[in-house]
Structures are given as structure tokens and as C-alpha cells.
PDB file of N, CA and C in Angstrom:
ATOM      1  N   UNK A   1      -5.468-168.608  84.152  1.00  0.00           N
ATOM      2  CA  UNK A   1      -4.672-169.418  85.062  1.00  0.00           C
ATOM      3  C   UNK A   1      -5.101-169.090  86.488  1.00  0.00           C
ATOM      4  N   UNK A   2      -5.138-170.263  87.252  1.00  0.00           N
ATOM      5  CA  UNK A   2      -5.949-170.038  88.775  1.00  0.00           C
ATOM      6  C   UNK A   2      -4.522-169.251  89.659  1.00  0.00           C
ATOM      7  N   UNK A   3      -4.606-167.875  90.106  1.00  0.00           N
ATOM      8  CA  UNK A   3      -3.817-167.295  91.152  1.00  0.00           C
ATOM      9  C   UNK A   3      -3.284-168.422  92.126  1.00  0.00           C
ATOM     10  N   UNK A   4      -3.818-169.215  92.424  1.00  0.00           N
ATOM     11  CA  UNK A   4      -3.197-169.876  93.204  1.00  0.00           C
ATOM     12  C   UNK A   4      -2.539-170.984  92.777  1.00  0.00           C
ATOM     13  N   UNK A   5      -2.202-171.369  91.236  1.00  0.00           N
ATOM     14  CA  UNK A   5      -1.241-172.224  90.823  1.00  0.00           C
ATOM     15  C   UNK A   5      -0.154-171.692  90.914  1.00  0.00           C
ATOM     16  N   UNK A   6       0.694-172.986  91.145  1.00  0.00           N
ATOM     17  CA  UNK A   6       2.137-173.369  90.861  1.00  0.00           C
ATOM     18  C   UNK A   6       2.714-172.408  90.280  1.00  0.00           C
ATOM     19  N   UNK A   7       2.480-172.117  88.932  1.00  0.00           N
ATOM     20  CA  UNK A   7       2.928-171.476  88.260  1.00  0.00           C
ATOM     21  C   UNK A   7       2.516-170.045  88.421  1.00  0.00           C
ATOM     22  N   UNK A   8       1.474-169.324  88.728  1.00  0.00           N
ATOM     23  CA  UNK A   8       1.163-168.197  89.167  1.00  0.00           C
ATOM     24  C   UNK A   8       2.086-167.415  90.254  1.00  0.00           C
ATOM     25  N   UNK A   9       2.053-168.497  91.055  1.00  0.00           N
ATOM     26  CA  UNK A   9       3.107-168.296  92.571  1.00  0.00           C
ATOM     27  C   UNK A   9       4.289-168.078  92.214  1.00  0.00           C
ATOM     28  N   UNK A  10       5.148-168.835  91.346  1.00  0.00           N
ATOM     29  CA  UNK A  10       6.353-169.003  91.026  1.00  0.00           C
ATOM     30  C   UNK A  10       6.633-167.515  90.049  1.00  0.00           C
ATOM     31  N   UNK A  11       5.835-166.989  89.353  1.00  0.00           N
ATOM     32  CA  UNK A  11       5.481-166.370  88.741  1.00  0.00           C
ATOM     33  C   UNK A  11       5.674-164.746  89.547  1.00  0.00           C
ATOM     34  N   UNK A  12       4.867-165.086  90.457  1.00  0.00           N
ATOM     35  CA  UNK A  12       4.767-163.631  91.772  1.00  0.00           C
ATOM     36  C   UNK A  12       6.116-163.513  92.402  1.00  0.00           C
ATOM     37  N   UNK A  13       6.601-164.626  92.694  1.00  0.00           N
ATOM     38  CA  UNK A  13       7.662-164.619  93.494  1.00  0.00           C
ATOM     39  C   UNK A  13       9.074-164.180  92.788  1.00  0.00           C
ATOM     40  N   UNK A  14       8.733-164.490  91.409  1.00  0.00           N
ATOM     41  CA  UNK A  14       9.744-163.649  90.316  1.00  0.00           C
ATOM     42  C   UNK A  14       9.615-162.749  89.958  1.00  0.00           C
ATOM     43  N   UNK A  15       8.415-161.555  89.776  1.00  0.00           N
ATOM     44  CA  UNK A  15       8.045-160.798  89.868  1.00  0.00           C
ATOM     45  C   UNK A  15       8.411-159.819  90.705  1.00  0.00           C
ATOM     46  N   UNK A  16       8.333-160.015  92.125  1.00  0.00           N
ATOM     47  CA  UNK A  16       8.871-159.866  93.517  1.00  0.00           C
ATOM     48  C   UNK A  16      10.185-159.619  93.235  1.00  0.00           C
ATOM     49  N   UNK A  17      10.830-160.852  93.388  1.00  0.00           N
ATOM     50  CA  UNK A  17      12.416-160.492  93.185  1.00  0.00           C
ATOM     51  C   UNK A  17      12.702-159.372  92.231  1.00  0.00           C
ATOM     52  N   UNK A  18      12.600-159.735  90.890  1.00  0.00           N
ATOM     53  CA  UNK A  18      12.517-158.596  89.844  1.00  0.00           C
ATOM     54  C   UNK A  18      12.814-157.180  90.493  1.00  0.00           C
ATOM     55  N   UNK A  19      11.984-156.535  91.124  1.00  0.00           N
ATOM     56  CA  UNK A  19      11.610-155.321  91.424  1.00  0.00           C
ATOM     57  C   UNK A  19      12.680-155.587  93.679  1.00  0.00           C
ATOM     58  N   UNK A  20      12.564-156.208  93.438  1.00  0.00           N
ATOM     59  CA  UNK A  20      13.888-156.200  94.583  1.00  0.00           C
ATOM     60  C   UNK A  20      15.248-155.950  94.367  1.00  0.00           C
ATOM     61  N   UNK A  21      15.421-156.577  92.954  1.00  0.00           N
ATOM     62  CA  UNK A  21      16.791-156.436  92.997  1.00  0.00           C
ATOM     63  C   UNK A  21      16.815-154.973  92.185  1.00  0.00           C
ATOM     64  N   UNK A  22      15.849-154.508  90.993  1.00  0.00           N
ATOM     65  CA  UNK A  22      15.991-153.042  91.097  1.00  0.00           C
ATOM     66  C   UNK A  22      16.453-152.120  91.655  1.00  0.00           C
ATOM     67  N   UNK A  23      15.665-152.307  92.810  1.00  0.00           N
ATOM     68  CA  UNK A  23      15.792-151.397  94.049  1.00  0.00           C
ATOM     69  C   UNK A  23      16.621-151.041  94.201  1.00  0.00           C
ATOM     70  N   UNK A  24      16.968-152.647  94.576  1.00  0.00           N
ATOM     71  CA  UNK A  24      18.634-152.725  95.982  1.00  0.00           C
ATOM     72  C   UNK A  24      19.669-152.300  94.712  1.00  0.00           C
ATOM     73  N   UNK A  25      19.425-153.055  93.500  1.00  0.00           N
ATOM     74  CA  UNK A  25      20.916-153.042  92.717  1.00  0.00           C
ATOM     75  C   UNK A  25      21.063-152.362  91.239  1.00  0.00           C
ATOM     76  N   UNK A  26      19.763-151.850  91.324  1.00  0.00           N
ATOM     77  CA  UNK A  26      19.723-150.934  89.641  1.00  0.00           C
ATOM     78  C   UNK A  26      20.427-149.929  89.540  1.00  0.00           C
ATOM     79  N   UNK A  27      20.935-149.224  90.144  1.00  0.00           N
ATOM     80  CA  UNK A  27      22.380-148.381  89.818  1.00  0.00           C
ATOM     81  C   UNK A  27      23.558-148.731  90.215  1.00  0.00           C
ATOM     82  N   UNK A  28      23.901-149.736  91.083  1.00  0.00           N
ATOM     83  CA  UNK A  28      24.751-150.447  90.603  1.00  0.00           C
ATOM     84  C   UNK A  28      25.184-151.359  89.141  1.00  0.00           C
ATOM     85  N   UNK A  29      23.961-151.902  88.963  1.00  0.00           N
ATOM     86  CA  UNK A  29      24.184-152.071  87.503  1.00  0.00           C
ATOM     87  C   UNK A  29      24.575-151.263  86.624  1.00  0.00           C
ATOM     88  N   UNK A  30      23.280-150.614  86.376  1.00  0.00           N
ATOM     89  CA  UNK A  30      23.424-149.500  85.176  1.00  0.00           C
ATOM     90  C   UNK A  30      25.516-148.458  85.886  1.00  0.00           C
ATOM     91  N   UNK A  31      26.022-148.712  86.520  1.00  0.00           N
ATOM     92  CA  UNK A  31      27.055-148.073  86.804  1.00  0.00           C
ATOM     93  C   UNK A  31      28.540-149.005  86.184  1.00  0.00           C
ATOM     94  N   UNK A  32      28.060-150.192  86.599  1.00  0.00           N
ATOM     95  CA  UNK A  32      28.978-151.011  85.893  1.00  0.00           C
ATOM     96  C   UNK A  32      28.842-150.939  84.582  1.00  0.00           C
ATOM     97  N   UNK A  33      27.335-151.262  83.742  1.00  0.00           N
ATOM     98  CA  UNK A  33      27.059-151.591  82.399  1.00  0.00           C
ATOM     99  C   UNK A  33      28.030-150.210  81.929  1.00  0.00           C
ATOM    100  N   UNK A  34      27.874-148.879  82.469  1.00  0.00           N
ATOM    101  CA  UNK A  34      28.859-148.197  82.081  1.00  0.00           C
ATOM    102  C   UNK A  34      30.530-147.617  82.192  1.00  0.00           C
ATOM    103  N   UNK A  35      31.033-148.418  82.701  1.00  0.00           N
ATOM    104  CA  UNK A  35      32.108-148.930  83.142  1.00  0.00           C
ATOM    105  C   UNK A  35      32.550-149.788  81.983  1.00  0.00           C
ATOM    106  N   UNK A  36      31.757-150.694  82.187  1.00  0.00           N
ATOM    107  CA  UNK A  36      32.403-151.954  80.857  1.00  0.00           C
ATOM    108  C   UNK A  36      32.142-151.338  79.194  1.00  0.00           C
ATOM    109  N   UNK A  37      31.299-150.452  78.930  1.00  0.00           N
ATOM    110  CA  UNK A  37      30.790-149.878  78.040  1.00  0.00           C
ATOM    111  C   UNK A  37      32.329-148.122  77.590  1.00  0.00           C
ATOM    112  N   UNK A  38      32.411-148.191  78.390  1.00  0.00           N
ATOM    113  CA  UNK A  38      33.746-147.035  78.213  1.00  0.00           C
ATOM    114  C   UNK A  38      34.924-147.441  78.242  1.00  0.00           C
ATOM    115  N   UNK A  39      34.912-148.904  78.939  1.00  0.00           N
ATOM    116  CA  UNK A  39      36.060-150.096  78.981  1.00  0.00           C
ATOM    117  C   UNK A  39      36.279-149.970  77.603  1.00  0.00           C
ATOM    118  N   UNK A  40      35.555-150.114  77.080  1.00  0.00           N
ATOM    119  CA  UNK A  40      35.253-151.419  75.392  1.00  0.00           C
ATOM    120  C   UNK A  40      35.625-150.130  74.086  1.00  0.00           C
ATOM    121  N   UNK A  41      35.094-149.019  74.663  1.00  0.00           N
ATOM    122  CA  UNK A  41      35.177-148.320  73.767  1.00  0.00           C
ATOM    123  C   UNK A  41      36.827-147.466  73.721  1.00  0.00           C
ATOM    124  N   UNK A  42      37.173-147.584  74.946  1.00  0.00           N
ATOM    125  CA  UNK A  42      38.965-147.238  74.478  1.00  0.00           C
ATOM    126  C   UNK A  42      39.747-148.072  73.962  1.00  0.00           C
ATOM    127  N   UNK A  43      39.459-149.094  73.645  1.00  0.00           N
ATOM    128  CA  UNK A  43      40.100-150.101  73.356  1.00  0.00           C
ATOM    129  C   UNK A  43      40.697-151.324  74.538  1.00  0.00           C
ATOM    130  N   UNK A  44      39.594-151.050  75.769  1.00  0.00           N
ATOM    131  CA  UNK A  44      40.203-152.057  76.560  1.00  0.00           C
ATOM    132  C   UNK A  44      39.777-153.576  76.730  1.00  0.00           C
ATOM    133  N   UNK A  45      39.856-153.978  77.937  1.00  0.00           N
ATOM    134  CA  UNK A  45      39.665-155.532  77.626  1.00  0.00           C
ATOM    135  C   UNK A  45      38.787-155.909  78.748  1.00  0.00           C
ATOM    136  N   UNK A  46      37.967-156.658  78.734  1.00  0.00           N
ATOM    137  CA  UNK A  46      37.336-157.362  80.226  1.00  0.00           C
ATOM    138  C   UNK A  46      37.108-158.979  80.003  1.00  0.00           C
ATOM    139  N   UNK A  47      37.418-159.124  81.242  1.00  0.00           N
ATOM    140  CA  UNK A  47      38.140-160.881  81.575  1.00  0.00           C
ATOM    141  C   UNK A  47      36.783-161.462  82.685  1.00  0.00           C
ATOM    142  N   UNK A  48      36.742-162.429  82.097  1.00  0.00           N
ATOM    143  CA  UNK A  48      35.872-163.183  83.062  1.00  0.00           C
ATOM    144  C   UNK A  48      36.669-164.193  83.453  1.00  0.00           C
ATOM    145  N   UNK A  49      36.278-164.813  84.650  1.00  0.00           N
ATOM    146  CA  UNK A  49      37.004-165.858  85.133  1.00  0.00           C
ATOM    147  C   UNK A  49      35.361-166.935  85.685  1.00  0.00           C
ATOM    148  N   UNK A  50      35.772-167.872  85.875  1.00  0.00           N
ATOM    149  CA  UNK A  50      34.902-168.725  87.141  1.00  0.00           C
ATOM    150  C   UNK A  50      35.765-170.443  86.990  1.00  0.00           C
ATOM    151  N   UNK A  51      34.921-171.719  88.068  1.00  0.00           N
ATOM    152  CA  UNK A  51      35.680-172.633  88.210  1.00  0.00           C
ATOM    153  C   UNK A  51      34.345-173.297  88.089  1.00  0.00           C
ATOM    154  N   UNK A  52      34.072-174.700  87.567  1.00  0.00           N
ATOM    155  CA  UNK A  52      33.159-175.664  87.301  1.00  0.00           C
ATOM    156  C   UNK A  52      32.339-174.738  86.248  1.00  0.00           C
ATOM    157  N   UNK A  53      30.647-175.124  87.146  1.00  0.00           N
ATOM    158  CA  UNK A  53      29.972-174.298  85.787  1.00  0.00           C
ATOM    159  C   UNK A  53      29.940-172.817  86.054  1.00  0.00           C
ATOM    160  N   UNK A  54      30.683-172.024  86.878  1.00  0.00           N
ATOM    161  CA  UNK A  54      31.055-171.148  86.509  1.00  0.00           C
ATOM    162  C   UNK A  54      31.800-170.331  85.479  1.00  0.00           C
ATOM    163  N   UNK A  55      33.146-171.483  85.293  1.00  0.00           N
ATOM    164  CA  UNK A  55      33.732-171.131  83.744  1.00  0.00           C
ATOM    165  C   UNK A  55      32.442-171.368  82.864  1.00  0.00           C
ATOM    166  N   UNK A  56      32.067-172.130  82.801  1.00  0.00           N
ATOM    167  CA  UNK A  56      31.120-172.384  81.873  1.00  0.00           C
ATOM    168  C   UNK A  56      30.172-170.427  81.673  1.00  0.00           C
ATOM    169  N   UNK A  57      29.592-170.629  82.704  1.00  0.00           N
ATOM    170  CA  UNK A  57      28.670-168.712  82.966  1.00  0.00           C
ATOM    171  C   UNK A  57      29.959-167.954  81.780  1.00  0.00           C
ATOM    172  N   UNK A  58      30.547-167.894  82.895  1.00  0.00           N
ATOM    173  CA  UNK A  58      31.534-167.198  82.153  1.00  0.00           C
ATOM    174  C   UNK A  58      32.484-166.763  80.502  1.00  0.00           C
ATOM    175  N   UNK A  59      32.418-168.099  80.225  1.00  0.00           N
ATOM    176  CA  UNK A  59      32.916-168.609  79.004  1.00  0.00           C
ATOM    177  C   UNK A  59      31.476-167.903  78.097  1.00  0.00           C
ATOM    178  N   UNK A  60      30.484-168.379  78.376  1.00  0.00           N
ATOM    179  CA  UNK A  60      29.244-167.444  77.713  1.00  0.00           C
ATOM    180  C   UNK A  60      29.402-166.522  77.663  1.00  0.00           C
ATOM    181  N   UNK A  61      29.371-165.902  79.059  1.00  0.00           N
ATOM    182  CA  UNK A  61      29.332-164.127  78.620  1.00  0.00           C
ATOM    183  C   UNK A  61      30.581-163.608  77.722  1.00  0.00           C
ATOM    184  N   UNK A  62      31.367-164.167  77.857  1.00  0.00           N
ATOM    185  CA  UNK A  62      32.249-163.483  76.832  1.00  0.00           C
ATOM    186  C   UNK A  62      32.328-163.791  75.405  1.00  0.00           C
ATOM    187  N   UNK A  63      32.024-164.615  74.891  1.00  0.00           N
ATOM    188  CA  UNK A  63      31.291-165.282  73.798  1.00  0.00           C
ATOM    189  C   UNK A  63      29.810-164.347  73.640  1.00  0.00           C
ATOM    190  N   UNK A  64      29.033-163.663  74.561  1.00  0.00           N
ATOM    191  CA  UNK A  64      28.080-162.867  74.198  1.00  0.00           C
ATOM    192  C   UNK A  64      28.692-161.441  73.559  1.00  0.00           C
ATOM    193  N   UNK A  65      29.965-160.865  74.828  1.00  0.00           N
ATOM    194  CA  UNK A  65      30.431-159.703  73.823  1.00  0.00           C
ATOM    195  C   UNK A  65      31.140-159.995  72.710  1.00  0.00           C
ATOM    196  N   UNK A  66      31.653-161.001  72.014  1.00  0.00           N
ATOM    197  CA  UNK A  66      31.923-161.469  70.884  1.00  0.00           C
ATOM    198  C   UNK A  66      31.169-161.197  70.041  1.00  0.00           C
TER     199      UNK A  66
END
């Protein structure tokens, strides 16, 4: 694939992000993932909310911990 396609670019630029949001937000994650993970295991509960296709996001993810 030619580096300078469409798709190469789009490709880099996700790549990019990828390793940005690491940075900035990979222990924040991994801090929550364990949060909700010690949530779950006492027997507690976690609620999603959102409005348009947000319920929608939402309605998924909780249907994923299902």
C-alpha cells in the first residue's frame, strides 16, 4: 500500500491517537477497569445512562457485561 494513501494516512493518524490516549489516559483506565471489576465482584451494580445514540452506546455496553 502506497504511504501516502488515504488509507495509510488514516491509518497513521490512528495509530497516533492510539498511543496518545495511552499516555494521557492509560491509568486512568486501567484504574477504573478496576473499580468496576471489584464493583462486580461484591456483588454491586453499574448503571449506564446516555440520551439519543448515546442510550443506544450505552444500552450496548451493558448488554456487553451481560
Amino acid at each position: 500500500m502506497d504511504a501516502g494513501s488515504p488509507v495509510s494516512k488514516a491509518l497513521h493518524e490512528l495509530s497516533t491517537l492510539v498511543l496518545e490516549v495511552e499516555e494521557r489516559l492509560g491509568s486512568k483506565i486501567e484504574e477504573t477497569a478496576q473499580l468496576a471489576a471489584r464493583c462486580l465482584t461484591k456483588g454491586g451494580r453499574l448503571f449506564f445512562c446516555g440520551n439519543g445514540g448515546s442510550a443506544a452506546d450505552a444500552q450496548h455496553l451493558a448488554a456487553e457485561y451481560v
